[in-house]
C-alpha atoms as a PDB file:
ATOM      1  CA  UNK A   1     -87.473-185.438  -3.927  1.00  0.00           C
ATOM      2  CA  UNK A   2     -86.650-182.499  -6.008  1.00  0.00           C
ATOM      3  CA  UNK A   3     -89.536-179.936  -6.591  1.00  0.00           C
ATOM      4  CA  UNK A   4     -87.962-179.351  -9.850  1.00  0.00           C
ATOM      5  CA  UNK A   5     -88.503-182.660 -10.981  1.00  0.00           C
ATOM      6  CA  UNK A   6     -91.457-182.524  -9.724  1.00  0.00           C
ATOM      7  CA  UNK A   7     -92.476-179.891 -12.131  1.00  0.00           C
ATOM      8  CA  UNK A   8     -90.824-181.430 -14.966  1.00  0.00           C
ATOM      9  CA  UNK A   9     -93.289-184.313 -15.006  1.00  0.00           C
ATOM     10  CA  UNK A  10     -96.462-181.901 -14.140  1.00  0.00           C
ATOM     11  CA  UNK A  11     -95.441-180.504 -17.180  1.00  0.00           C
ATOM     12  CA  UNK A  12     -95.263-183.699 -18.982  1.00  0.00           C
ATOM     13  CA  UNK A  13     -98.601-185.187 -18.205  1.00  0.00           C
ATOM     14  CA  UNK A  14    -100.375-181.920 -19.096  1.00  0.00           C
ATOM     15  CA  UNK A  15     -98.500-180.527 -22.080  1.00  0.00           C
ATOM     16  CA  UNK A  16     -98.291-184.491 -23.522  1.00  0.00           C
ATOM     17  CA  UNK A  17     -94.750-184.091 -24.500  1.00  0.00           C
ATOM     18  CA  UNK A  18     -91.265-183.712 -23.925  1.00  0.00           C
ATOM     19  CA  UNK A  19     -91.666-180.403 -26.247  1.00  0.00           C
ATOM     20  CA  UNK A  20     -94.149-178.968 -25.073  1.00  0.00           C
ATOM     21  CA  UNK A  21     -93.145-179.336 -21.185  1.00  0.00           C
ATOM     22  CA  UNK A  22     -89.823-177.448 -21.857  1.00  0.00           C
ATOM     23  CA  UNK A  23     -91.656-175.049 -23.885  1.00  0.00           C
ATOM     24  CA  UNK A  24     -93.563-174.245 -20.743  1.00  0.00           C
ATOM     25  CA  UNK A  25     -90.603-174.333 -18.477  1.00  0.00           C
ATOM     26  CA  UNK A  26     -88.688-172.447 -20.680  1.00  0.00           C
ATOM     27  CA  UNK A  27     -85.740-175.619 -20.385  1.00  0.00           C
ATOM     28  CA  UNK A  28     -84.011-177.345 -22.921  1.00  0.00           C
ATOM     29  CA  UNK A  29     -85.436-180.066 -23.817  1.00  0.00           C
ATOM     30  CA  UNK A  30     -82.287-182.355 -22.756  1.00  0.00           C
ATOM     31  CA  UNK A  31     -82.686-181.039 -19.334  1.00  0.00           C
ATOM     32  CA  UNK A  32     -86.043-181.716 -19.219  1.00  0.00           C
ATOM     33  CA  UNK A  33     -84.832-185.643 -20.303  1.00  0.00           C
ATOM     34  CA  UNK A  34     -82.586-185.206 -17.812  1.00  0.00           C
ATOM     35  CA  UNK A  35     -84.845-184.067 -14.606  1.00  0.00           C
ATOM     36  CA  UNK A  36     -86.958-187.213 -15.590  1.00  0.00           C
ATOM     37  CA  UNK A  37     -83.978-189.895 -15.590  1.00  0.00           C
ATOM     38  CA  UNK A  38     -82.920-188.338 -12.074  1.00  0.00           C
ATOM     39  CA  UNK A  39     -86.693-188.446 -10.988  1.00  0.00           C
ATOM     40  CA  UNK A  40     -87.022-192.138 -12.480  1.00  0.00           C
ATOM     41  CA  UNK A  41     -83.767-193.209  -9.963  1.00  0.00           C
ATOM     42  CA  UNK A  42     -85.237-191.623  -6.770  1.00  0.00           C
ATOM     43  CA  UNK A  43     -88.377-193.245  -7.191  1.00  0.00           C
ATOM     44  CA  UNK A  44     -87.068-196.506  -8.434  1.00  0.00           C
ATOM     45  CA  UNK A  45     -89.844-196.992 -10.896  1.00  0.00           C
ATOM     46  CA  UNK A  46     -89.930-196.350 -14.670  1.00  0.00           C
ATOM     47  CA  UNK A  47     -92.300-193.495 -15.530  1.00  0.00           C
ATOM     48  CA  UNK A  48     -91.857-192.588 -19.001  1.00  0.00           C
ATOM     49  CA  UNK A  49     -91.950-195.150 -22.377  1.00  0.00           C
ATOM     50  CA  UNK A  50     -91.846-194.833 -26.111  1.00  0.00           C
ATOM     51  CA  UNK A  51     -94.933-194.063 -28.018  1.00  0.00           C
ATOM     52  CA  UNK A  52     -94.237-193.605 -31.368  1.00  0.00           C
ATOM     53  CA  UNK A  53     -91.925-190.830 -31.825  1.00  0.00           C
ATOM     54  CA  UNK A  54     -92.506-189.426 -28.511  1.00  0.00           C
ATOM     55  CA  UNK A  55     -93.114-190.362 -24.917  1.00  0.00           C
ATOM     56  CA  UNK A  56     -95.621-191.381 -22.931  1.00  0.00           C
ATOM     57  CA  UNK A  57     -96.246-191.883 -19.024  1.00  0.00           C
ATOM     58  CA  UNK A  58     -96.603-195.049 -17.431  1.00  0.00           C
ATOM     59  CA  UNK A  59     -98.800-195.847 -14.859  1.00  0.00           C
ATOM     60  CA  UNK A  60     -96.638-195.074 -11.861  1.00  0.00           C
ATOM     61  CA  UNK A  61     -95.344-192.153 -14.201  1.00  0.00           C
ATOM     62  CA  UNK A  62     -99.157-190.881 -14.201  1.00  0.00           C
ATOM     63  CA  UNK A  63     -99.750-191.604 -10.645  1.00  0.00           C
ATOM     64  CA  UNK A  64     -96.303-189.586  -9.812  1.00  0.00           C
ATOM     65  CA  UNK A  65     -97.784-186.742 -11.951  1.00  0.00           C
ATOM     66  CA  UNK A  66    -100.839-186.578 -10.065  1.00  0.00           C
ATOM     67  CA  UNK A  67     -98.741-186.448  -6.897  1.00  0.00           C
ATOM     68  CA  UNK A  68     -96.682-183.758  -8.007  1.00  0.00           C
ATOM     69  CA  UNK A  69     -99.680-181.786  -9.295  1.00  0.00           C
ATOM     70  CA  UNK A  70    -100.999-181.979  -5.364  1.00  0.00           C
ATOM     71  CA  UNK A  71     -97.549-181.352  -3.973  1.00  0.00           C
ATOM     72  CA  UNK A  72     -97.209-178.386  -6.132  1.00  0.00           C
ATOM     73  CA  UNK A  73    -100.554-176.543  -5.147  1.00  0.00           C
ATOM     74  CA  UNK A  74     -99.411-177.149  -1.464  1.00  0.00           C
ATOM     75  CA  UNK A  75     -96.272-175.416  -1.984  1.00  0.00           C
ATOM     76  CA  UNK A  76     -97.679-172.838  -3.778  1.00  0.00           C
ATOM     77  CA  UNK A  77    -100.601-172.736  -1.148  1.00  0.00           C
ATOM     78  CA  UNK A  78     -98.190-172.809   1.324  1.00  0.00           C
ATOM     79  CA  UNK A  79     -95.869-170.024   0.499  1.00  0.00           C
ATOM     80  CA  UNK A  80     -99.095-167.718  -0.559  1.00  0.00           C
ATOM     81  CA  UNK A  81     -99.874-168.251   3.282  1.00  0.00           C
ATOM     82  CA  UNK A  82     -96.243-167.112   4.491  1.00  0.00           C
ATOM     83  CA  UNK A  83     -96.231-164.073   2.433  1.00  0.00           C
ATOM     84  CA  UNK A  84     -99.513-163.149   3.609  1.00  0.00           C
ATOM     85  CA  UNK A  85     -98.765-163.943   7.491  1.00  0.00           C
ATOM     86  CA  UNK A  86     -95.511-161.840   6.168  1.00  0.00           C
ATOM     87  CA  UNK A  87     -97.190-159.254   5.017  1.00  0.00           C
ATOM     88  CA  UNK A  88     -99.218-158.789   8.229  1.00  0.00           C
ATOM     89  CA  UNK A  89     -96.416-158.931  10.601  1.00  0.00           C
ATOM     90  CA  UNK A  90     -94.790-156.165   8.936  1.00  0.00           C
ATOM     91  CA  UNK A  91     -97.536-153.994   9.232  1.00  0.00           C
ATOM     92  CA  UNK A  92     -98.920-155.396  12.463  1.00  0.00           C
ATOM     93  CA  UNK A  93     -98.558-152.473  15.704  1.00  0.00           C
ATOM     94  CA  UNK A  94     -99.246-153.895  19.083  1.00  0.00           C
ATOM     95  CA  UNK A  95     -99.095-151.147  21.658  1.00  0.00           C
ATOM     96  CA  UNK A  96     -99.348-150.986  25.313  1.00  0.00           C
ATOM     97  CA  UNK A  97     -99.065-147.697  27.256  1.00  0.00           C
ATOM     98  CA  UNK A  98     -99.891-146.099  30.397  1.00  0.00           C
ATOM     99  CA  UNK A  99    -103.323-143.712  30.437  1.00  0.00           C
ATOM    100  CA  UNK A 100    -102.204-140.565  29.826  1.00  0.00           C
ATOM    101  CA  UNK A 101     -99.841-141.843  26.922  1.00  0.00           C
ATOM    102  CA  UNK A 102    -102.284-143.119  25.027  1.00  0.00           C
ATOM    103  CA  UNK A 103    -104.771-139.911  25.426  1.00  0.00           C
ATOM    104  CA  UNK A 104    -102.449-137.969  24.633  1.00  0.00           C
ATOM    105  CA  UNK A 105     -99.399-138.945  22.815  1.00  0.00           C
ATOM    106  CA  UNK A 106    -100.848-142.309  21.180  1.00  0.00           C
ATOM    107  CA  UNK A 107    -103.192-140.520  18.483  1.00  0.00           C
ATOM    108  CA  UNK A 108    -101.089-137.714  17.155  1.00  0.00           C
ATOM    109  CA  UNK A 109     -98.304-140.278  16.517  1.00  0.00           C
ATOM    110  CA  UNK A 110    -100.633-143.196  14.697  1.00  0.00           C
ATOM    111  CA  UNK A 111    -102.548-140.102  12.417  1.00  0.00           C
ATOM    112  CA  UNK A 112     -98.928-139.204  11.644  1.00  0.00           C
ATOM    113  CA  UNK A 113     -97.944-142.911  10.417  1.00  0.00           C
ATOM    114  CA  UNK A 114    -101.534-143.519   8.540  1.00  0.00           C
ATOM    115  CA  UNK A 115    -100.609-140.948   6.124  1.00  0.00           C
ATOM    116  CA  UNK A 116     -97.604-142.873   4.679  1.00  0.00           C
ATOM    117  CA  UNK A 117     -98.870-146.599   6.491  1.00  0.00           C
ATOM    118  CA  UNK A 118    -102.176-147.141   5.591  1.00  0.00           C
ATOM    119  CA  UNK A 119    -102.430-150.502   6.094  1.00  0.00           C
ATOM    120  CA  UNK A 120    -101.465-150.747  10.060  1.00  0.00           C
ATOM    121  CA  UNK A 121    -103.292-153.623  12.121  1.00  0.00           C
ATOM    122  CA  UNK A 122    -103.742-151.696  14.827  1.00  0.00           C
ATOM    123  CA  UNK A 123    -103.958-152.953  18.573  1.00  0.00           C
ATOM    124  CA  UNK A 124    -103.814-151.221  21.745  1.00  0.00           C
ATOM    125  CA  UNK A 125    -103.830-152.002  25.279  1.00  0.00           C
ATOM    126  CA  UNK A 126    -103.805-149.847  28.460  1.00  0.00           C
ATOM    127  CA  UNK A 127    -101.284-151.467  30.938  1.00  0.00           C
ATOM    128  CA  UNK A 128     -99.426-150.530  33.579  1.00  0.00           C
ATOM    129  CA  UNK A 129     -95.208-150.296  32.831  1.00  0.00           C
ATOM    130  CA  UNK A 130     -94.408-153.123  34.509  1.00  0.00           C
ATOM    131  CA  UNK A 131     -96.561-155.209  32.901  1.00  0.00           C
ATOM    132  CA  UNK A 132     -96.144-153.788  29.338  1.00  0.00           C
ATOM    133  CA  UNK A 133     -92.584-155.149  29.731  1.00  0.00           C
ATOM    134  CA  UNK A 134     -93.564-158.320  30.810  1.00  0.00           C
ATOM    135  CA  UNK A 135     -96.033-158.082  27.805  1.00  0.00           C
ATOM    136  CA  UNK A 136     -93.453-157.501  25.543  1.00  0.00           C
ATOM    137  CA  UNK A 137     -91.456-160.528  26.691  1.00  0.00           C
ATOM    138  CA  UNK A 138     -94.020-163.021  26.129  1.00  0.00           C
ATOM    139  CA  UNK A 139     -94.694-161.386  22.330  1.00  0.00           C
ATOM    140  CA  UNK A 140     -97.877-159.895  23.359  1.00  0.00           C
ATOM    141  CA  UNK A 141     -97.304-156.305  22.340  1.00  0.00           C
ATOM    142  CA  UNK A 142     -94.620-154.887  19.639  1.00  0.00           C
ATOM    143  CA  UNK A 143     -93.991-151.836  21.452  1.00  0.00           C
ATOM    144  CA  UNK A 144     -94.525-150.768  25.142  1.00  0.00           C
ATOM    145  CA  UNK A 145     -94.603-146.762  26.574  1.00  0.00           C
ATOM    146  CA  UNK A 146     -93.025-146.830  30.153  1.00  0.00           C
ATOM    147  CA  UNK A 147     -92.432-144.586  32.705  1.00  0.00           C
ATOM    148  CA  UNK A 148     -90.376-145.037  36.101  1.00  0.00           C
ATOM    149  CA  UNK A 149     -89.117-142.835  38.423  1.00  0.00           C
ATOM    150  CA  UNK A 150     -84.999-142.855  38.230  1.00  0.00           C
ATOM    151  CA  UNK A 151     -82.572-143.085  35.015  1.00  0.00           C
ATOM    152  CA  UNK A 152     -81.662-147.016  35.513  1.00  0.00           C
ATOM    153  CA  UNK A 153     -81.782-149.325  32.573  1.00  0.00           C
ATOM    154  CA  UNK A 154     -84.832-150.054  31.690  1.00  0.00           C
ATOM    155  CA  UNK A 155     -84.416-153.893  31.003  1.00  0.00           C
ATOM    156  CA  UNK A 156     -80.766-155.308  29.918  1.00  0.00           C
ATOM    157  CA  UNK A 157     -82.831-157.350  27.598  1.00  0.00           C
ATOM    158  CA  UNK A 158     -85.001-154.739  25.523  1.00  0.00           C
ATOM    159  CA  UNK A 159     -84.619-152.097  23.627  1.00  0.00           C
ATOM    160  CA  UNK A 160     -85.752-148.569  25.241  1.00  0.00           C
ATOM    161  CA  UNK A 161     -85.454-145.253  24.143  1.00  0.00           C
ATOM    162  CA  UNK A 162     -86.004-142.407  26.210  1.00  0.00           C
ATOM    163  CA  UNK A 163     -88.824-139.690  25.329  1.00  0.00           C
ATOM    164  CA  UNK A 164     -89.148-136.741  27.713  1.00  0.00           C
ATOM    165  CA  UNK A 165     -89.119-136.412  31.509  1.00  0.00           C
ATOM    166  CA  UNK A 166     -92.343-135.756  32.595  1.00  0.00           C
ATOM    167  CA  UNK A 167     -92.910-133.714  36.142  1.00  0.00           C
ATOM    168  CA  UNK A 168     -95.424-134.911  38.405  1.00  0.00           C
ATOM    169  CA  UNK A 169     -97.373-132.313  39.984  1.00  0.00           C
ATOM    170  CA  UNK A 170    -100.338-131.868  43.421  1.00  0.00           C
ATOM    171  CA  UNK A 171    -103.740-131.780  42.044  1.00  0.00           C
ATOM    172  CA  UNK A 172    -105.995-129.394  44.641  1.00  0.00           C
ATOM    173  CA  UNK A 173    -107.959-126.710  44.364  1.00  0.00           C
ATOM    174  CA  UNK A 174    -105.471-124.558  46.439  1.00  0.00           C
ATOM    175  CA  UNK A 175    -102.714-122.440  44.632  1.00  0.00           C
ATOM    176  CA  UNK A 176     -99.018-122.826  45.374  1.00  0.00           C
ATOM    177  CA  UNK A 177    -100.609-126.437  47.298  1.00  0.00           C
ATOM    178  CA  UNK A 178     -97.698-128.872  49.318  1.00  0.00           C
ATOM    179  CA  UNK A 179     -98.053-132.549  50.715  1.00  0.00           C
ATOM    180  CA  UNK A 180     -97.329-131.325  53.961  1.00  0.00           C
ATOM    181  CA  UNK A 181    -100.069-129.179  53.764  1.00  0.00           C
ATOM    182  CA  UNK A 182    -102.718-132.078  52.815  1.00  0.00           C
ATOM    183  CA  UNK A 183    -101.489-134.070  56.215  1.00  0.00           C
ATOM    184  CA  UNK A 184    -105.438-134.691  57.353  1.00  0.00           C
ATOM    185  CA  UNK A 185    -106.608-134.048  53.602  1.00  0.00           C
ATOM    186  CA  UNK A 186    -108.292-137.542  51.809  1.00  0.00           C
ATOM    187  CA  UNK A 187    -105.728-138.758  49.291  1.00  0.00           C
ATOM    188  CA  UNK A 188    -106.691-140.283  46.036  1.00  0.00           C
ATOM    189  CA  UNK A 189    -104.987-143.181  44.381  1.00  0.00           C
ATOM    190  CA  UNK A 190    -104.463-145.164  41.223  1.00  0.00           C
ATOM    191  CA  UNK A 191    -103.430-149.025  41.398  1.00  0.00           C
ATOM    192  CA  UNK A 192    -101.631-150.398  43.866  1.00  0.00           C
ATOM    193  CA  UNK A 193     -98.050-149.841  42.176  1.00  0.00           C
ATOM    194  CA  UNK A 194     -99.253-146.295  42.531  1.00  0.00           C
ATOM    195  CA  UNK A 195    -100.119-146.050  45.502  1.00  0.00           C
ATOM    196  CA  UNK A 196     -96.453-146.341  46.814  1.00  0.00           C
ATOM    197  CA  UNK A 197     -95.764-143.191  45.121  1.00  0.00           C
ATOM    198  CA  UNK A 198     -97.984-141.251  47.494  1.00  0.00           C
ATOM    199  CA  UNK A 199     -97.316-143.158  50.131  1.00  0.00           C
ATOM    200  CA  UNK A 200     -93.230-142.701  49.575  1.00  0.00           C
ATOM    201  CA  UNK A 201     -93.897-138.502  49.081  1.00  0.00           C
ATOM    202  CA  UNK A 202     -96.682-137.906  52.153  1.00  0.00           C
ATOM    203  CA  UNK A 203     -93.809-140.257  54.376  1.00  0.00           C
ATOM    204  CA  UNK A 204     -91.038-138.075  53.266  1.00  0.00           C
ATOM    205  CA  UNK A 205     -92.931-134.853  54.601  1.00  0.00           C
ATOM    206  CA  UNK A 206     -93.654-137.046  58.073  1.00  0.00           C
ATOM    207  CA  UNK A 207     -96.995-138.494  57.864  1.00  0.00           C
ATOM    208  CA  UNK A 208     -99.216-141.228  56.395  1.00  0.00           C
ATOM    209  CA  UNK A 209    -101.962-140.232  53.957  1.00  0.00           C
ATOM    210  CA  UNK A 210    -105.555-141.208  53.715  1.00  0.00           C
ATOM    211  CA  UNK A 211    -106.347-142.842  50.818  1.00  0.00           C
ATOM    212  CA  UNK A 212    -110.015-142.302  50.865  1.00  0.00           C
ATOM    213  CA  UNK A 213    -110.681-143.259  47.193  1.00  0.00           C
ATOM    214  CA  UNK A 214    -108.999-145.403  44.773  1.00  0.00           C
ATOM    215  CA  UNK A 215    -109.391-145.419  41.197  1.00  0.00           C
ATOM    216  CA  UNK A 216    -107.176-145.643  38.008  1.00  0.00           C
ATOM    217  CA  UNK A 217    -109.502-143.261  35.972  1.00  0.00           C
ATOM    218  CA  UNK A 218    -107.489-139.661  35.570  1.00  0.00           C
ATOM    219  CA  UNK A 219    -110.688-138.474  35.094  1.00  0.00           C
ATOM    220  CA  UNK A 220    -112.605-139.421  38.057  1.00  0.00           C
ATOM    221  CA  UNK A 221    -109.928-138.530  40.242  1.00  0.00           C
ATOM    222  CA  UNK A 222    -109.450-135.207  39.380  1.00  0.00           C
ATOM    223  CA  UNK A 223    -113.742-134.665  39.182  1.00  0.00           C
ATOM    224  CA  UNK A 224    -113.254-135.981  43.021  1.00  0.00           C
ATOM    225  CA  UNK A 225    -110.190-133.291  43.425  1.00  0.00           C
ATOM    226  CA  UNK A 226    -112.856-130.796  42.061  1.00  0.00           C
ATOM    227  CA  UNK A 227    -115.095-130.945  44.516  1.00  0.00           C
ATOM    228  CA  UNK A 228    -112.643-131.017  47.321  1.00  0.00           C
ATOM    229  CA  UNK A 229    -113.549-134.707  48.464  1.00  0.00           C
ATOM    230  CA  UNK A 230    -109.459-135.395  47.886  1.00  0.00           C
ATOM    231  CA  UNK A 231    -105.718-134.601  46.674  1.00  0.00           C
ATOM    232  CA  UNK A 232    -103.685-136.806  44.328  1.00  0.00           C
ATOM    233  CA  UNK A 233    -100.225-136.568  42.608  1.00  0.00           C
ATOM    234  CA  UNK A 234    -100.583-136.042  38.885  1.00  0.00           C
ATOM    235  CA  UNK A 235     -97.831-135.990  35.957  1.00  0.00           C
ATOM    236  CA  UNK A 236     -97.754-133.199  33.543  1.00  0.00           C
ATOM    237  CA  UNK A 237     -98.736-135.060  30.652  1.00  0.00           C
ATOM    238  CA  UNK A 238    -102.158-136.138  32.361  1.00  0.00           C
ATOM    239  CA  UNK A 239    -103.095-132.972  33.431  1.00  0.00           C
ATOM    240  CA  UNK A 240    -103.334-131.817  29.126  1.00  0.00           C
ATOM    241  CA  UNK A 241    -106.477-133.891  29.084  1.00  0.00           C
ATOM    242  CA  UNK A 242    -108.420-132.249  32.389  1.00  0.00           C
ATOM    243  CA  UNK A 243    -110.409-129.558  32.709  1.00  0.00           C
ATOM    244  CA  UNK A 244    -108.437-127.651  34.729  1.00  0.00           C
ATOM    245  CA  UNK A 245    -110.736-124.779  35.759  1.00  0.00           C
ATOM    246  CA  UNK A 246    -111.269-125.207  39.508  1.00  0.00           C
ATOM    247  CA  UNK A 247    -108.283-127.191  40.020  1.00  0.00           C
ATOM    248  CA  UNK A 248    -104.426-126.295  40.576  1.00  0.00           C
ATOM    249  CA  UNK A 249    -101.547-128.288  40.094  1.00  0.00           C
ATOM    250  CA  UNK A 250     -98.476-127.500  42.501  1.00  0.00           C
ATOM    251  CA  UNK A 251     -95.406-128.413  41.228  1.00  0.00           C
ATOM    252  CA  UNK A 252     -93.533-131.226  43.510  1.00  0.00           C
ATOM    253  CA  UNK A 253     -89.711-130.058  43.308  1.00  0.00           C
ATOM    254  CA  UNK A 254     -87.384-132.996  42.452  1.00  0.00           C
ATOM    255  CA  UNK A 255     -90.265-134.679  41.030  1.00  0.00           C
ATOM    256  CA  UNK A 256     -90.374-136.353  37.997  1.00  0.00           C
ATOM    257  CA  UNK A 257     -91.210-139.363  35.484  1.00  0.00           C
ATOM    258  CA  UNK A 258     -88.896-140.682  32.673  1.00  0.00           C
ATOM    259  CA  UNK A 259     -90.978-141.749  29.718  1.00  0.00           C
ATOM    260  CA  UNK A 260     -89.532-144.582  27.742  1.00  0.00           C
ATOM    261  CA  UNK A 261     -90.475-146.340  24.652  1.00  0.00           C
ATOM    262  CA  UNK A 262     -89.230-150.152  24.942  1.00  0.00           C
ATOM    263  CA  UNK A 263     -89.305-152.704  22.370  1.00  0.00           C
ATOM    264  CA  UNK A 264     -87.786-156.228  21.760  1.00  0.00           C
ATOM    265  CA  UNK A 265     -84.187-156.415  19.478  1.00  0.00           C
ATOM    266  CA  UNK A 266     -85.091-156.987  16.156  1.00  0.00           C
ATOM    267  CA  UNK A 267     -88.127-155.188  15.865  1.00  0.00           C
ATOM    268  CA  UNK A 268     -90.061-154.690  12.763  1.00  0.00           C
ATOM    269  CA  UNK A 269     -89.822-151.130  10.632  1.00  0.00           C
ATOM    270  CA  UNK A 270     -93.185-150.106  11.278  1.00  0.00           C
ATOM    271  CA  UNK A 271     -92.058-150.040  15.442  1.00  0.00           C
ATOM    272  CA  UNK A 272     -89.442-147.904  14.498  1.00  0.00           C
ATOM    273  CA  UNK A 273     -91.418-145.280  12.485  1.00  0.00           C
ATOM    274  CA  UNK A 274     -93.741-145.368  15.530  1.00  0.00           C
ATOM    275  CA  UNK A 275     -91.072-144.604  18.147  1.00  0.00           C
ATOM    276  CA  UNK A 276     -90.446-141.792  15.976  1.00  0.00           C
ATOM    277  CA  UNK A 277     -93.408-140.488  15.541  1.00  0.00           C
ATOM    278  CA  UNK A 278     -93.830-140.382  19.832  1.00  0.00           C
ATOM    279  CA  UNK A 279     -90.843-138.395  19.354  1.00  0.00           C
ATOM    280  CA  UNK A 280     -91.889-136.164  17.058  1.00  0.00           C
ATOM    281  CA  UNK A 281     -95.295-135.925  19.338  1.00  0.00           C
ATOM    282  CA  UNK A 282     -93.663-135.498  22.310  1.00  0.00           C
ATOM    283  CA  UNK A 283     -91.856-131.898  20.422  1.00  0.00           C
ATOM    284  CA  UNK A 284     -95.244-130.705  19.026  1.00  0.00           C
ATOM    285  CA  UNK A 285     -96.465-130.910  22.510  1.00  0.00           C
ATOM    286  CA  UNK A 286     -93.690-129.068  23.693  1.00  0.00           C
ATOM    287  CA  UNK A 287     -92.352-132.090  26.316  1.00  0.00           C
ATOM    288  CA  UNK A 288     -89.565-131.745  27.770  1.00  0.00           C
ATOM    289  CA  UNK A 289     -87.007-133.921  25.386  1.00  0.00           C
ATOM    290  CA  UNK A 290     -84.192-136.468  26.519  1.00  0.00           C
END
């Protein structure tokens, strides 16, 4: 059934006239005419009869006007509804990110987009990179920060662009530090996923570490690293938020972690303006740019 006809008999019951409906509708009034002969043969009923020099509804006309009265406030209900879910979407920004990201290169890039974007729903998440991607598949997050440890595609099936590499460094409290130095030294480690990291680096200088204390917390592991209980590997970018006054951070030659922001095809504008504003983060912090 037409939703213009609909209207046309709305318009009829309420205004009382053939007149005054196109008035409101801004028709003619031979289209309105019209619009109710075409409604009359899809509902197979008459709904209009003479009434002096006018019109007047009939019973099933006044019953089909109430109908169309309901229908009406649906649709307009309804597509209030969409443009609001609309207008969230849009400005909806689901992030998840690895620690250090979202310490530091997180908050300069959102205070950045609030000045122009003040009406962000904001979520974050801290999650490891493998499972921000997986979080992105299953439309859990908008936009993911990654980092692995070689230049392969990220995922054939996202979108990724590459931020900064990021150099991962020996947290001790001895200068100039190596692995092959910590041989007998108590190793500290993040997750499990982590883990192989040290475990692939203290192997490659001949031994197997001692991880004597495992914890995800940047800051707790490099407290521990303070007071000599341990060593740990640490990137560059986690090292901006330590206090790094009893502590030393050795370079590891070859070393490194590319940092990635990945999204899904089709992303919304407000993803974009946040990948650039990492971007433009990762230059005022004076990273190391792909």
């Amino acid at each position: 059934m037409d939703v213009n006809r609909l209207r046309v008999i709305d318009a009829v019951q309420r205004t009382g006239s053939i007149t005054g409906a196109a008035a409101e509708l801004h028709y003619a009034q031979a289209s309105v005419s019209h619009h109710l002969a075409r409604l009359q043969e899809d509902v197979g009923a008459t709904l209009t009869r003479r009434a002096g020099r006018g019109i007047e509804l009939t019973p099933e006309g006044e019953l089909l006007a109430r109908r169309a009265r309901e229908i009406l406030g649906r649709l307009a209900d309804a597509e209030a509804e969409v443009g609001a879910l609309s207008r969230q979407l849009r400005s909806r920004l689901r992030i998840a990110a690895f620690q250090s990201a979202l310490l530091e290169l997180v908050p300069p890039a959102l205070v950045s987009m609030r000045t122009a974007r003040s009406e962000i729903a904001l979520e974050l998440r801290e999650s490891h990179p493998e499972d921000s991607l997986d979080l992105l598949r299953e439309n859990e997050v908008d936009v993911a920060l990654v980092h692995r440890a070689d230049d392969a595609p990220v995922a054939p099936d996202l979108v990724a662009v590459r931020l900064y590499d990021d150099p991962v460094f020996l947290l001790s409290t001895t200068p100039d530090d190596t692995v092959a130095a910590n041989r007998d030294a108590s190793w500290i480690a993040g997750c499990e996923r982590c883990r192989r990291g040290i475990h692939d680096l203290c192997a490659a200088a001949g031994f197997e570490p001692n991880v004597a204390l495992r914890t995800e917390d940047i800051h707790v592991q490099a407290s521990f690293v303070s007071a000599g209980l341990g060593v740990i590997t640490m990137p560059g970018l986690a090292l901006r938020s330590l206090d790094m006054r009893r502590l030393h951070a050795s370079p590891l030659p070859g070393v490194a972690r590319r940092v990635w922001a990945v999204t899904t095809p089709g992303h919304t504008e407000v993803v974009t303006d946040f990948i650039e504003s990492i971007r433009t983060a990762v230059g005022q912090l004076g990273l190391v740019r792909a």
